[in-house]
Protein backbone atom coordinates (compact mmCIF):
# COMPACT_ATOMS: atom_id res chain seq x y z
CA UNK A 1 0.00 0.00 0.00
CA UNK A 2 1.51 3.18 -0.85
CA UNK A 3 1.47 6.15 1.43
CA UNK A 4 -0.07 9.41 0.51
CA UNK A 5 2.18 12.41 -0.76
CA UNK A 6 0.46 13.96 2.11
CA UNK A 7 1.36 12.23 4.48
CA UNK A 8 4.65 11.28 3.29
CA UNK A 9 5.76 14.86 3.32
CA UNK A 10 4.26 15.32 7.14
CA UNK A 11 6.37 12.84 7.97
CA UNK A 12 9.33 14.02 6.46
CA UNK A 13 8.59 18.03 7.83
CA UNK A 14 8.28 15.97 11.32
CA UNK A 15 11.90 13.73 11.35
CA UNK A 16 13.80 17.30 10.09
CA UNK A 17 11.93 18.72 12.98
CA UNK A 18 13.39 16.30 15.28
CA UNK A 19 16.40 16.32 13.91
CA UNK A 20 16.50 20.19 14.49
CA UNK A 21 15.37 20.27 18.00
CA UNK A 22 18.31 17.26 18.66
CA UNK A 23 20.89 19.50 17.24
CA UNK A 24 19.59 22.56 19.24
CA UNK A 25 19.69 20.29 22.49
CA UNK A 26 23.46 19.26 21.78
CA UNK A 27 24.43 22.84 21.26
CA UNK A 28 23.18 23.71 24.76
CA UNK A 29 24.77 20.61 26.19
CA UNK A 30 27.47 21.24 24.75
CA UNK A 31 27.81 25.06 25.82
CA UNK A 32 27.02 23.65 29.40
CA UNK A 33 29.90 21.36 29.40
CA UNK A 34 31.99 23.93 28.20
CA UNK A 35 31.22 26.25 31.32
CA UNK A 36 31.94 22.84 33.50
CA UNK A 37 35.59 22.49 31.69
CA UNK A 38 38.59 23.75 33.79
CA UNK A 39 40.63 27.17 32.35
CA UNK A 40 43.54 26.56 30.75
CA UNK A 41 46.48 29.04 30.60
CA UNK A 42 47.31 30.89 27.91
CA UNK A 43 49.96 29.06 26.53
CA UNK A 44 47.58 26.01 25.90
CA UNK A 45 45.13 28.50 24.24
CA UNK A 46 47.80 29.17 21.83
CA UNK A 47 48.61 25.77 20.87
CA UNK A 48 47.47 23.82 18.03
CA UNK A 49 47.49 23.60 14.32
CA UNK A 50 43.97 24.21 13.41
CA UNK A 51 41.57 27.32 12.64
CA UNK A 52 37.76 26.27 11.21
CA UNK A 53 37.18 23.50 10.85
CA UNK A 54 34.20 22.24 8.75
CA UNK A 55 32.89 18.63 8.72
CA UNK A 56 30.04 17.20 7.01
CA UNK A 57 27.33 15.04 9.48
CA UNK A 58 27.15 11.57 9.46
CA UNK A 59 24.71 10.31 6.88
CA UNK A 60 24.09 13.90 5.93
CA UNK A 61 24.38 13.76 3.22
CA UNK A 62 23.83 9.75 2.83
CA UNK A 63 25.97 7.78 0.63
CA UNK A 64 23.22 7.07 -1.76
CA UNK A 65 19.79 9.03 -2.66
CA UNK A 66 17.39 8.80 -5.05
CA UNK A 67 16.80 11.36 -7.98
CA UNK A 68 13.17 11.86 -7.30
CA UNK A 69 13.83 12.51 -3.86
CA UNK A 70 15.41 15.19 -1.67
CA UNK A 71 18.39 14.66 0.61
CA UNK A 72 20.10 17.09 2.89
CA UNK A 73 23.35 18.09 3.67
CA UNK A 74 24.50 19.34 7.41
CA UNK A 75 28.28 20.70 7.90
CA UNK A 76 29.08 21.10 11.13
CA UNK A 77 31.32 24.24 11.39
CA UNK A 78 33.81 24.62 14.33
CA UNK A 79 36.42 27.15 15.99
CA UNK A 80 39.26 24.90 16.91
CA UNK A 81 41.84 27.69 16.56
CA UNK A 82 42.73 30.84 19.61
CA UNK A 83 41.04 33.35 17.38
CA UNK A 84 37.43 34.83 17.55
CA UNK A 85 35.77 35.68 14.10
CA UNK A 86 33.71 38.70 14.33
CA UNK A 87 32.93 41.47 11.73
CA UNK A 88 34.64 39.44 8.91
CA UNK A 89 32.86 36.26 8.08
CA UNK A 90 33.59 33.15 7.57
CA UNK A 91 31.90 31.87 4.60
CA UNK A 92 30.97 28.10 3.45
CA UNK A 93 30.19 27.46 -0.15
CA UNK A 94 28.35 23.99 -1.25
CA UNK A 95 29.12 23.05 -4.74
CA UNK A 96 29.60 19.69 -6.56
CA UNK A 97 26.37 18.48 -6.90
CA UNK A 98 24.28 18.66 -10.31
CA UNK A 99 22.36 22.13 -10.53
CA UNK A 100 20.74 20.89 -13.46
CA UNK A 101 18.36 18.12 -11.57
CA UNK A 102 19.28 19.92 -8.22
CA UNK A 103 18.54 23.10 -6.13
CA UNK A 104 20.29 24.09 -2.94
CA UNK A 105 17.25 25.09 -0.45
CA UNK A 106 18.54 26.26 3.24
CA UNK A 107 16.58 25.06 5.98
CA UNK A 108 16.67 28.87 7.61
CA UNK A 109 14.96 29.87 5.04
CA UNK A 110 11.59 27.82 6.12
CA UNK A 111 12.42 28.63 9.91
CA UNK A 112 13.82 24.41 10.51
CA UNK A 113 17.34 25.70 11.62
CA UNK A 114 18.87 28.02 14.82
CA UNK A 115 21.74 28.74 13.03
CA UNK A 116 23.29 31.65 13.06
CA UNK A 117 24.33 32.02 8.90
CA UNK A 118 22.78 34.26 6.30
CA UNK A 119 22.68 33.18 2.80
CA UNK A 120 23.31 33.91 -0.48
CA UNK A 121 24.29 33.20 -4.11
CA UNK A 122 27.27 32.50 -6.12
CA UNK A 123 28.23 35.59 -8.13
CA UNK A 124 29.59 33.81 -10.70
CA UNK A 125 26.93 30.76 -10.99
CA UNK A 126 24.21 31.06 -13.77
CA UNK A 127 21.12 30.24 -11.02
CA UNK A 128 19.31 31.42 -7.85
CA UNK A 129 21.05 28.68 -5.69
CA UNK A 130 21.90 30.26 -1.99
CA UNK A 131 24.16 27.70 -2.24
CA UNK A 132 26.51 30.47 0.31
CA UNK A 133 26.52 30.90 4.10
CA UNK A 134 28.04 33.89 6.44
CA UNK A 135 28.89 33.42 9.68
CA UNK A 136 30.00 36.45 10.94
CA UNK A 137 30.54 35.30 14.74
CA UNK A 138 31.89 32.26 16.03
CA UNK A 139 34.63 32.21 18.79
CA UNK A 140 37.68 30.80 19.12
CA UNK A 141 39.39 28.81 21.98
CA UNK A 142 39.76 30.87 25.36
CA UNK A 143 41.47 30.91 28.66
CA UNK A 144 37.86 30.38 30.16
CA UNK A 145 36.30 28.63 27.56
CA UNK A 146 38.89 25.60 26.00
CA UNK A 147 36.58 25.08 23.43
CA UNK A 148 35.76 26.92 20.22
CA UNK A 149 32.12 28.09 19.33
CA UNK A 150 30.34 25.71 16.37
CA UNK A 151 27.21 26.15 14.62
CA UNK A 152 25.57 23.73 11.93
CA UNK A 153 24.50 24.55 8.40
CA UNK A 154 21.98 22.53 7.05
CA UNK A 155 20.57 22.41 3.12
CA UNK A 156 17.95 20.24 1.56
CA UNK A 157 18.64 18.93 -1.80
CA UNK A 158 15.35 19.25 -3.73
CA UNK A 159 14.91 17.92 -7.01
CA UNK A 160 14.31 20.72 -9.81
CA UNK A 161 11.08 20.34 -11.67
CA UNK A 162 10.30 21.42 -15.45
CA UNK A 163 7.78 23.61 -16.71
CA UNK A 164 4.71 21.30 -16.45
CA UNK A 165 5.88 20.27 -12.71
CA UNK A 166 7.29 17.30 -13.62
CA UNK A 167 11.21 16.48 -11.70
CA UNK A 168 13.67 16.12 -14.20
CA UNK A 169 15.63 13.15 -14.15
CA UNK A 170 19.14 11.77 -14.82
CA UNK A 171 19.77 9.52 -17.89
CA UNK A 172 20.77 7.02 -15.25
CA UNK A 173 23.20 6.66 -12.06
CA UNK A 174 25.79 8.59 -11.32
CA UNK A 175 28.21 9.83 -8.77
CA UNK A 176 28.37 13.16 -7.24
CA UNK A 177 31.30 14.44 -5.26
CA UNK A 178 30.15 17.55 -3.21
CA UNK A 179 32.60 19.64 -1.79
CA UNK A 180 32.16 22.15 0.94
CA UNK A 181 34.52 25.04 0.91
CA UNK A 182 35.02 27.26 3.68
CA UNK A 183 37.33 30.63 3.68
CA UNK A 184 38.13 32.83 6.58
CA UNK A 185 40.01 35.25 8.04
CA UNK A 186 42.67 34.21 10.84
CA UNK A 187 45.43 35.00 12.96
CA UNK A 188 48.26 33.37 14.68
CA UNK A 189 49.88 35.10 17.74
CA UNK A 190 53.43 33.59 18.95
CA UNK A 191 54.20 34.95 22.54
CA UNK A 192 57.71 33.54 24.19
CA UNK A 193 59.90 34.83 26.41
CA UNK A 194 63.53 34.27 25.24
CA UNK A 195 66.78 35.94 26.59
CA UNK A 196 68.98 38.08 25.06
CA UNK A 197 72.84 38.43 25.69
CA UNK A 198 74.14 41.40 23.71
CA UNK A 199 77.70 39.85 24.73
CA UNK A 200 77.23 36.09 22.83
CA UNK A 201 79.71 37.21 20.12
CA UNK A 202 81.93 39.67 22.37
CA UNK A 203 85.45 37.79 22.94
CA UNK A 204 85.60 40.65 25.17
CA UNK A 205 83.33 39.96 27.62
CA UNK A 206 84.03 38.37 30.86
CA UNK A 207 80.86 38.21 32.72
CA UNK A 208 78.79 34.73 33.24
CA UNK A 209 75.43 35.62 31.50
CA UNK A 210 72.03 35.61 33.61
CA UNK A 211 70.69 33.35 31.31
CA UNK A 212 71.64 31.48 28.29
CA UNK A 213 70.15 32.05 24.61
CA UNK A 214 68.34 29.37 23.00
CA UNK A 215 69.40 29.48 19.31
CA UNK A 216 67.16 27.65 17.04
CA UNK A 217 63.85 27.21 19.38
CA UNK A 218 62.00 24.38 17.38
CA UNK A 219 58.15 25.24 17.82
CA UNK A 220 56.11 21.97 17.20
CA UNK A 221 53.02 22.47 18.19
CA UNK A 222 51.87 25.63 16.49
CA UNK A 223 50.15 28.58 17.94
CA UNK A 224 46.48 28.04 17.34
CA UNK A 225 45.91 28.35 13.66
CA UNK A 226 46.76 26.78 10.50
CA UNK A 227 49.66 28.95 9.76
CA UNK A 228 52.63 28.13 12.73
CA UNK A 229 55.60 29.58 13.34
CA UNK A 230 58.05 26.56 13.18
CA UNK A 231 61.47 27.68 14.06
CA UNK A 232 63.06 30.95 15.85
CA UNK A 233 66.91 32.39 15.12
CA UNK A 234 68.85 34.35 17.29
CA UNK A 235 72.21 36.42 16.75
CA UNK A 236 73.65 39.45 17.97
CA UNK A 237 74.85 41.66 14.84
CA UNK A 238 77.02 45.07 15.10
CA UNK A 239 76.04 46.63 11.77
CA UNK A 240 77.45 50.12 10.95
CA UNK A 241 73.98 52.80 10.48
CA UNK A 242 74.85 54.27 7.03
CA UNK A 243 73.72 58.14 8.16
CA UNK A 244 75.77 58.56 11.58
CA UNK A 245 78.23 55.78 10.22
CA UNK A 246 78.25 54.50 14.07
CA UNK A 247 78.07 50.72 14.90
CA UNK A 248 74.20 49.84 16.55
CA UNK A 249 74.22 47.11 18.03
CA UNK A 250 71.02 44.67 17.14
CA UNK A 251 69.49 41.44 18.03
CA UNK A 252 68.22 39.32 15.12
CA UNK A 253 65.92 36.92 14.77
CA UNK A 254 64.83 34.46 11.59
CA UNK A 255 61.32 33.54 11.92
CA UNK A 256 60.55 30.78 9.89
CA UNK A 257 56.82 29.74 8.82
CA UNK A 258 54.33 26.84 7.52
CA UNK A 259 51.14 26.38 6.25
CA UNK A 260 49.92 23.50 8.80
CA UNK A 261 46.17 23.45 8.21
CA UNK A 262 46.37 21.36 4.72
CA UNK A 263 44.46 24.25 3.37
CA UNK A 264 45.58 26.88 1.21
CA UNK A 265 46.71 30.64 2.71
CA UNK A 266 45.30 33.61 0.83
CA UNK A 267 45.10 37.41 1.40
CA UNK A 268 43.45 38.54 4.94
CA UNK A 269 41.40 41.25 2.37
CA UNK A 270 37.90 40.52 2.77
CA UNK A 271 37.88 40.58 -1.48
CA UNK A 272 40.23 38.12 -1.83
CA UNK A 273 39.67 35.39 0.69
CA UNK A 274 35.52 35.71 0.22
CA UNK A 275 36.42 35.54 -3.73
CA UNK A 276 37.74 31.88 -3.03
CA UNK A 277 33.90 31.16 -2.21
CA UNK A 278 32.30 33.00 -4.97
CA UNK A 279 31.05 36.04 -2.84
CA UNK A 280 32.73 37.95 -4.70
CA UNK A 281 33.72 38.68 -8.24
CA UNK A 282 36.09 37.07 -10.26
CA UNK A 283 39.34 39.04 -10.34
CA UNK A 284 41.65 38.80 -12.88
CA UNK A 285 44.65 35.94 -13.25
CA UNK A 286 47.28 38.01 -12.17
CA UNK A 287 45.39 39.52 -9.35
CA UNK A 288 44.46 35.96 -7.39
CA UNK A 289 47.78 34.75 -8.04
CA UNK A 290 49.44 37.58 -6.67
CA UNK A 291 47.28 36.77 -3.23
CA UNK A 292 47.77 32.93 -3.13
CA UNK A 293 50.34 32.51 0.22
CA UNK A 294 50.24 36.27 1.86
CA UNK A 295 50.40 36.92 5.39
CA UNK A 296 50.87 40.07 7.19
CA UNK A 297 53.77 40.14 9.87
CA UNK A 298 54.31 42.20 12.59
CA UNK A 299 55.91 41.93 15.44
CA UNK A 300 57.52 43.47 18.95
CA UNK A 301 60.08 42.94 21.45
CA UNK A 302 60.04 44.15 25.10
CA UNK A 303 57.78 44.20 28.36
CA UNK A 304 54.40 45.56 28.16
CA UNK A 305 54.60 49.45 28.15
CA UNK A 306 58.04 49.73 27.01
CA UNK A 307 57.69 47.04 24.01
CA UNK A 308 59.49 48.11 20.93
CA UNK A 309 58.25 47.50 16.86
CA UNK A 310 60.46 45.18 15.20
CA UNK A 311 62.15 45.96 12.11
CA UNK A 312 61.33 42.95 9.94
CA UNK A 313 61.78 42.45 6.04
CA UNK A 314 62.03 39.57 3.52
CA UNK A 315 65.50 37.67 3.25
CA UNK A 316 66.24 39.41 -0.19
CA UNK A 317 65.61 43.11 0.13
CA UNK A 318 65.51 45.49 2.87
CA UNK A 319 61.70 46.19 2.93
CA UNK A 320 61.57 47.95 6.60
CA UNK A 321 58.50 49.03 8.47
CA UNK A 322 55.84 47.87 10.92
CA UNK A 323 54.38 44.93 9.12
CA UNK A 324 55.54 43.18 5.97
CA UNK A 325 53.44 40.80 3.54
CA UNK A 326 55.76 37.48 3.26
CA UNK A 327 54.26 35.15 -0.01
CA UNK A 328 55.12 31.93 1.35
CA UNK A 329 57.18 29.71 -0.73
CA UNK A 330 59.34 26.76 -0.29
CA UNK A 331 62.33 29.41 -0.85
CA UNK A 332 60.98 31.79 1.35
CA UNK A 333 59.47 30.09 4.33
CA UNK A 334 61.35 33.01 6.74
CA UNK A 335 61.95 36.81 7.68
CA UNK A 336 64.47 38.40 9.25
CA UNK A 337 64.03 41.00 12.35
CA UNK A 338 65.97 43.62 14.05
CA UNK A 339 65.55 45.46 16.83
CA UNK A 340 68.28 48.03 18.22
CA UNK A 341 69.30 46.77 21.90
CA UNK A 342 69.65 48.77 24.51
CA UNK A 343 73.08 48.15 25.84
CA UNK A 344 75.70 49.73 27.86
CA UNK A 345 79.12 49.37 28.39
CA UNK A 346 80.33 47.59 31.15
CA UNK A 347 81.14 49.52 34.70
CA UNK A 348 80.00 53.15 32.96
CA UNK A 349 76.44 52.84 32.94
CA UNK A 350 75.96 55.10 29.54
CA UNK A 351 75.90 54.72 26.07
CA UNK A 352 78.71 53.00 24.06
CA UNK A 353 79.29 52.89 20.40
CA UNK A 354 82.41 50.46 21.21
CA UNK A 355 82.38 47.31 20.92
CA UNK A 356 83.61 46.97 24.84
CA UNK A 357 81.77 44.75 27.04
CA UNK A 358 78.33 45.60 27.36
CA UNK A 359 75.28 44.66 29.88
CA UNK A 360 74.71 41.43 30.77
CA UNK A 361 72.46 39.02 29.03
CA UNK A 362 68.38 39.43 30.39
CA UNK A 363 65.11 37.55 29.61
CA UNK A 364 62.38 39.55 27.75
CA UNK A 365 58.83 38.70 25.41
CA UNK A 366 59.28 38.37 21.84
CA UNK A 367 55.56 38.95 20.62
CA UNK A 368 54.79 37.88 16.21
CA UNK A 369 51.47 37.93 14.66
CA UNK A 370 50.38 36.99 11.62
CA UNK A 371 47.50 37.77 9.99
CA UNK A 372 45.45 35.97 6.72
CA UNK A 373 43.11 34.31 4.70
CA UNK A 374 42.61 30.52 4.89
CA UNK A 375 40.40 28.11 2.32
CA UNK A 376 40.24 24.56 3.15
CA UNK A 377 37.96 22.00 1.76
CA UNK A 378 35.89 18.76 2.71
CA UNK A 379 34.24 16.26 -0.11
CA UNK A 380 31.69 13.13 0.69
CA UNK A 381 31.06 11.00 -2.36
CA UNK A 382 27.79 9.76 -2.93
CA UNK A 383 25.37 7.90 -5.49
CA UNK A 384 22.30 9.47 -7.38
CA UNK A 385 20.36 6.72 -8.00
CA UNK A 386 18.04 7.51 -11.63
CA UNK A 387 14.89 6.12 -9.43
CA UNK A 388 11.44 6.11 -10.95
């Protein structure tokens, strides 16, 4: 006996009902297990290799559907990194499946979903599909809270009909791989204290330093985000300032970088990271390749109050200021800092353009951001069965 449309589609309005309400329930549970969780410190905020993350739910979509039938599709989206999106959004695009027998219909839209997302359309797809969602809040990681914000987007998969109502079928079976892309803005912080002994290369110097530099610190286990800061160089130069022709003495540092997240790093500008998800308009070749692997780097030295800006620029040319833009590559994975040090010389307790003996060696807080776009992508094969 077969069951009336009807009643058929109750029953269907009634299981996504459920299925909303369950998710709703989780979220709270999970928020009140979050307030039970112990603080952590901050170092153990700013650890770990991930930003968002974005999984699709089990049997959501299933591994096989029917043509004539609608499926959905729920990604659960996550903030497993140390930094809090606000203002900029993160955005999650659905593609891969066949917009030709299917339309993308998002379950806020008919009031079945609490999340948090807006939606829209690809600018550069030829069809009404809101087949794009916005979060613009979800928070990271915290001393407080040890776990990141999530939310869940959910889509149904409808079958498009023709003119005369009818659903348009496939010629026959076929496989689908749909892909959910997500790009965001993100940052990765590195805070460490490390000392500094502006006598390490002074044959001069007698005195038994206060502490003892650490030259490379290997950094393992990232800072939070996908992008890490791997590795950390430390040297004392004496370079001669070209204007007053005087020797100023510097600490330098190579900060080396890598992409950790298995995603790809893009621009931080809203354009050029939302452009990886079809928000925006296509830009020119030239244009996207030129913001493929940019971060913004800037960094200080010092206490507090009295921390200085660094002096950082790429390994081949002298490109000084407050922050640089470093296009990863394999050949240039690093920058080099400098920061003047303030030193005197030994037993006169004022300034010294000799290279005598100067103060002893001292801890202090070497403090790097980096700031970007990241696009990272999840795919769930599945089989569209032609159906009747």
């Amino acid at each position: 006996m077969k069951i009336n449309k009807t009643i058929k589609f109750v029953i269907i309005l009634m299981i996504i009902l459920v299925l909303t309400m369950s998710i709703i329930v989780l979220s709270g549970c999970n928020q009140n297990k979050q307030k039970e969780q112990k603080p952590i410190n901050v170092e153990a905020v700013r650890t770990g290799k991930a930003g968002i993350s974005t999984t699709f739910a089990a049997n959501m979509p299933p591994t096989e559907a029917v043509a004539s039938e609608s499926f959905n599709v729920a990604m659960l989206i996550k903030n497993e990194g140390a930094t809090d999106i606000k203002d900029e959004p993160i955005i999650v695009t659905l593609s891969g499946y066949d917009q030709t027998f299917y339309e993308a219909i998002p379950f806020v839209s008919e009031g079945l979903s609490s999340s948090r997302a807006t939606f829209t359309k690809n600018q550069a797809a030829q069809n009404d599909d809101q087949n794009i969602a916005k979060l613009t809040s979800l928070k990271g990681k915290s001393v407080l809270v040890p776990v990141g914000e999530k939310d869940m987007i959910i889509y149904a998969l409808r079958p498009k009909k023709d003119s005369k109502n009818k659903i348009t079928l496939p010629p026959g079976d076929y496989a689908v791989n749909l892909l959910a892309t997500t790009c965001y803005p993100y940052q990765t912080v590195y805070v460490g204290t490390i000392c500094i002994d502006p006598n390490q290369n002074n044959p001069n110097s007698v005195e038994t330093p206060a502490c003892k530099v650490k030259s490379p610190i290997t950094l393992s286990a990232g800072q939070g985000g996908p992008v890490a800061i791997n590795k950390l160089e430390e040297d004392i130069v004496f370079p001669i300032d070209e204007e007053t022709k005087k020797v100023v003495p510097k600490v330098m540092f190579k900060v080396y970088f890598e992409n950790v997240g298995g995603g790809k790093i893009i621009s931080r500008d809203p354009a050029a990271y939302q452009r990886e998800c079809g928000v925006e308009d296509s830009a020119d070749l030239d244009t996207r390749k030129s913001q493929i692997d940019l971060i913004k780097i800037s960094a200080k030295i010092g206490n507090d109050k009295d921390a200085q800006t660094i002096s950082c620029y790429l390994p081949d040319q002298q490109q000084k200021g407050n922050d640089i833009k470093l296009q990863l590559t394999s050949q240039t994975n690093y920058v080099i800092c400098k920061a003047n040090l303030q030193v005197f010389q030994q037993g006169t307790g004022s300034s010294s353009d000799s290279i005598n003996s100067y103060r002893g060696a001292y801890y202090t807080t070497l403090a790097i951001t980096l700031d970007y776009g990241y696009v990272s992508d999840v795919k769930k094969k599945i089989t569209i069965k032609k159906g009747g």
